[in-house]
C-alpha atoms as a PDB file:
ATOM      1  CA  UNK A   1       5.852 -10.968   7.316  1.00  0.00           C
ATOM      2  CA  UNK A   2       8.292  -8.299   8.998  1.00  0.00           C
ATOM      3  CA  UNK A   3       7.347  -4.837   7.870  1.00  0.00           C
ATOM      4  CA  UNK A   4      10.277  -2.491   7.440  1.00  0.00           C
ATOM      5  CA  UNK A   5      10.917   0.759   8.300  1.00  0.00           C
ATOM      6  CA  UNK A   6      10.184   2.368   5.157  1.00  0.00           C
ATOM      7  CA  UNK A   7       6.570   0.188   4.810  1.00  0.00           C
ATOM      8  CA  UNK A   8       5.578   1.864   8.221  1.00  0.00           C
ATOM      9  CA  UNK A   9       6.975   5.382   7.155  1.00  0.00           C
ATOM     10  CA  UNK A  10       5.208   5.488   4.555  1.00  0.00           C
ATOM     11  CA  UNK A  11       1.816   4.660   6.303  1.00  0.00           C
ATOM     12  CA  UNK A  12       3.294   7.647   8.437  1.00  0.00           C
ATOM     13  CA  UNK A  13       3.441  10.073   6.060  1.00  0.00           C
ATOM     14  CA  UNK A  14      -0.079   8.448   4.676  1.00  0.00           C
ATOM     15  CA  UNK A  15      -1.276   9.295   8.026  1.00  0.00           C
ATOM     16  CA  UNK A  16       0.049  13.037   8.378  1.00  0.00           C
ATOM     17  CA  UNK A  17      -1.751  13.240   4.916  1.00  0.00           C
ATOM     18  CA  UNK A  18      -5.526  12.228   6.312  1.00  0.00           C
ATOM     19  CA  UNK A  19      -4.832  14.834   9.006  1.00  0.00           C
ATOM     20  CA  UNK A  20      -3.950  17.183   6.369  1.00  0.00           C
ATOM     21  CA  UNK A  21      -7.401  16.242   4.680  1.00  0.00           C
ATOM     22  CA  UNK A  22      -9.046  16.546   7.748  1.00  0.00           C
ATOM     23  CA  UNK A  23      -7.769  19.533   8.707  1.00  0.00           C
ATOM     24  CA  UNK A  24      -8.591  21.575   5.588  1.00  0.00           C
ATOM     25  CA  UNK A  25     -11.870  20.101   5.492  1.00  0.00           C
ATOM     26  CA  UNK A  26     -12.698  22.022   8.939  1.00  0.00           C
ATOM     27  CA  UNK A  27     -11.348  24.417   7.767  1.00  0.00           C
ATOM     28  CA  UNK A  28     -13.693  24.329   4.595  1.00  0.00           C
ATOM     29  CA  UNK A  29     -11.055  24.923   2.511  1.00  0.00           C
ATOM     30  CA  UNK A  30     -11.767  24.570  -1.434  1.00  0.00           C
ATOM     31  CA  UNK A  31     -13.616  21.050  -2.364  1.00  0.00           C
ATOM     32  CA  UNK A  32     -10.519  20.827  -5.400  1.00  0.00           C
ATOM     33  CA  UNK A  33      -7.638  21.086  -2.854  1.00  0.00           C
ATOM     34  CA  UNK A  34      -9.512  18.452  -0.635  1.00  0.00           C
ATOM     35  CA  UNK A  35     -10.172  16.051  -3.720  1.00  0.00           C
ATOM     36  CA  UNK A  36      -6.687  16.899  -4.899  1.00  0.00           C
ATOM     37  CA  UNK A  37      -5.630  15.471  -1.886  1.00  0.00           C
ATOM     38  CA  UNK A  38      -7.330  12.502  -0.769  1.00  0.00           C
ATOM     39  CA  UNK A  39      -6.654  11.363  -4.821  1.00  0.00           C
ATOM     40  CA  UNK A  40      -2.595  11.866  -3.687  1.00  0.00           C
ATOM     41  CA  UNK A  41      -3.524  10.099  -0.402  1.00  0.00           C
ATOM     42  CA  UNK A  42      -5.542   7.183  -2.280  1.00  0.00           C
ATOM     43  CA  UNK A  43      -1.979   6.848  -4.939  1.00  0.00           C
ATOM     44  CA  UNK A  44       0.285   7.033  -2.218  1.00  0.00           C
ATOM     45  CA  UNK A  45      -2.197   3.878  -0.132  1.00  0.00           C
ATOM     46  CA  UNK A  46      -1.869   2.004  -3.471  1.00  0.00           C
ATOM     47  CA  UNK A  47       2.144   2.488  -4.009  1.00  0.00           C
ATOM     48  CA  UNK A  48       2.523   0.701  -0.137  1.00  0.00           C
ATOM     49  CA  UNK A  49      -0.116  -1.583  -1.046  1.00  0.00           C
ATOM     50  CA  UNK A  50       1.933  -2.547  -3.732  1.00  0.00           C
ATOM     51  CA  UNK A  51       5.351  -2.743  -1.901  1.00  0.00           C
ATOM     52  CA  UNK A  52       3.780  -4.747   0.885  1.00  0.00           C
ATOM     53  CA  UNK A  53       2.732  -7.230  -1.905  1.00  0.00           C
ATOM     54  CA  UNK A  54       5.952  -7.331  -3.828  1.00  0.00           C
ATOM     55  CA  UNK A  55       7.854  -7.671  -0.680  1.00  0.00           C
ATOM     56  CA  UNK A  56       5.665 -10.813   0.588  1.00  0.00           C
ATOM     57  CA  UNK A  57       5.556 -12.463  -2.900  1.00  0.00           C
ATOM     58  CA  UNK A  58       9.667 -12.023  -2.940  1.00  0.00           C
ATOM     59  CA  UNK A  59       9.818 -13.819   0.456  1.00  0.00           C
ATOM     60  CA  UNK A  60       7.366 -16.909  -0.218  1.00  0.00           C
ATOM     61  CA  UNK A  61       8.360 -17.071  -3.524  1.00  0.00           C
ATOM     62  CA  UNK A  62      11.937 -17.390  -2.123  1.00  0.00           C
ATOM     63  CA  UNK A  63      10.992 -19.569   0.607  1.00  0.00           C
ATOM     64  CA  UNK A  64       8.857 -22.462  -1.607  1.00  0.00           C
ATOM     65  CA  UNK A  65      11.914 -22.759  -4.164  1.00  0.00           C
ATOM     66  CA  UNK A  66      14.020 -23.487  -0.883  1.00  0.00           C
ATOM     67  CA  UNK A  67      11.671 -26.324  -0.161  1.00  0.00           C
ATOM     68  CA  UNK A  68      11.118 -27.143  -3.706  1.00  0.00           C
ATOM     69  CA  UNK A  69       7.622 -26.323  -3.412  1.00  0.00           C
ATOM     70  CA  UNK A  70       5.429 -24.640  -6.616  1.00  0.00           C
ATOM     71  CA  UNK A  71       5.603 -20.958  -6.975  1.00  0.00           C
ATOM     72  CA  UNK A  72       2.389 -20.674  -9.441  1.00  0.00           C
ATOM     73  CA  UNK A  73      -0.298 -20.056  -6.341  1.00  0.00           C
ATOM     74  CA  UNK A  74       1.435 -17.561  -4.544  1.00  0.00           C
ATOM     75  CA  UNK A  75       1.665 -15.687  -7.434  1.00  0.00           C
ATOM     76  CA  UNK A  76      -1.930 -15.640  -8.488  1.00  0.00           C
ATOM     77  CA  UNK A  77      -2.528 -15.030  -4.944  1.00  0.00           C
ATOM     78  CA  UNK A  78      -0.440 -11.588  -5.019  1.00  0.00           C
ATOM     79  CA  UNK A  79      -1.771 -10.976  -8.263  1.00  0.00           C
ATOM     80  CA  UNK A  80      -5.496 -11.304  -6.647  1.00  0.00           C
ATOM     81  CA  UNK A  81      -4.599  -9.040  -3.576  1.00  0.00           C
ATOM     82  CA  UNK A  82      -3.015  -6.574  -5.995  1.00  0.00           C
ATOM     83  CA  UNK A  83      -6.973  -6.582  -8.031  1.00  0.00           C
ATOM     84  CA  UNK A  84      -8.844  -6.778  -4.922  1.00  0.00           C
ATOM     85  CA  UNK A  85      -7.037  -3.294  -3.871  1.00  0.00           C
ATOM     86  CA  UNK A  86      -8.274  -1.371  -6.968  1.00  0.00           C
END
């Protein structure tokens, strides 16, 4: 699968987030601003999670009907990577 640019921005900006986390937990910043956080961080993980899956479903999906192959598994496979995420 080729990951675009905005999949790997978006791990970026998942990324500066953690740090974020990180930070104000050194910090010892309030534990509702940290858990307020890490629940935006966790949302914004399962978004891209979500794209990645869409994306590669799109593709295979595309890809079997070229070849005239059945299109049933893949989805139940997405379908299972999308539940094992939660």
């Amino acid at each position: 699968m080729e990951y675009n640019d905005q999949m790997k921005n978006r791990v970026k900006r998942i990324e500066g987030q953690l740090r974020g986390i990180l930070k104000m937990m050194e910090e010892e910043k309030d534990c509702k601003n940290v858990i307020t956080q890490l629940s935006a961080t966790r949302s914004a993980i399962d978004r891209t999670i979500g794209v990645i899956v869409s994306s590669n479903l799109v593709d295979c999906v595309r890809s079997a009907n070229e070849q005239g192959q059945e299109t049933d598994e893949l989805v139940k496979e997405a379908v299972n990577l999308l539940v094992k995420s939660r």
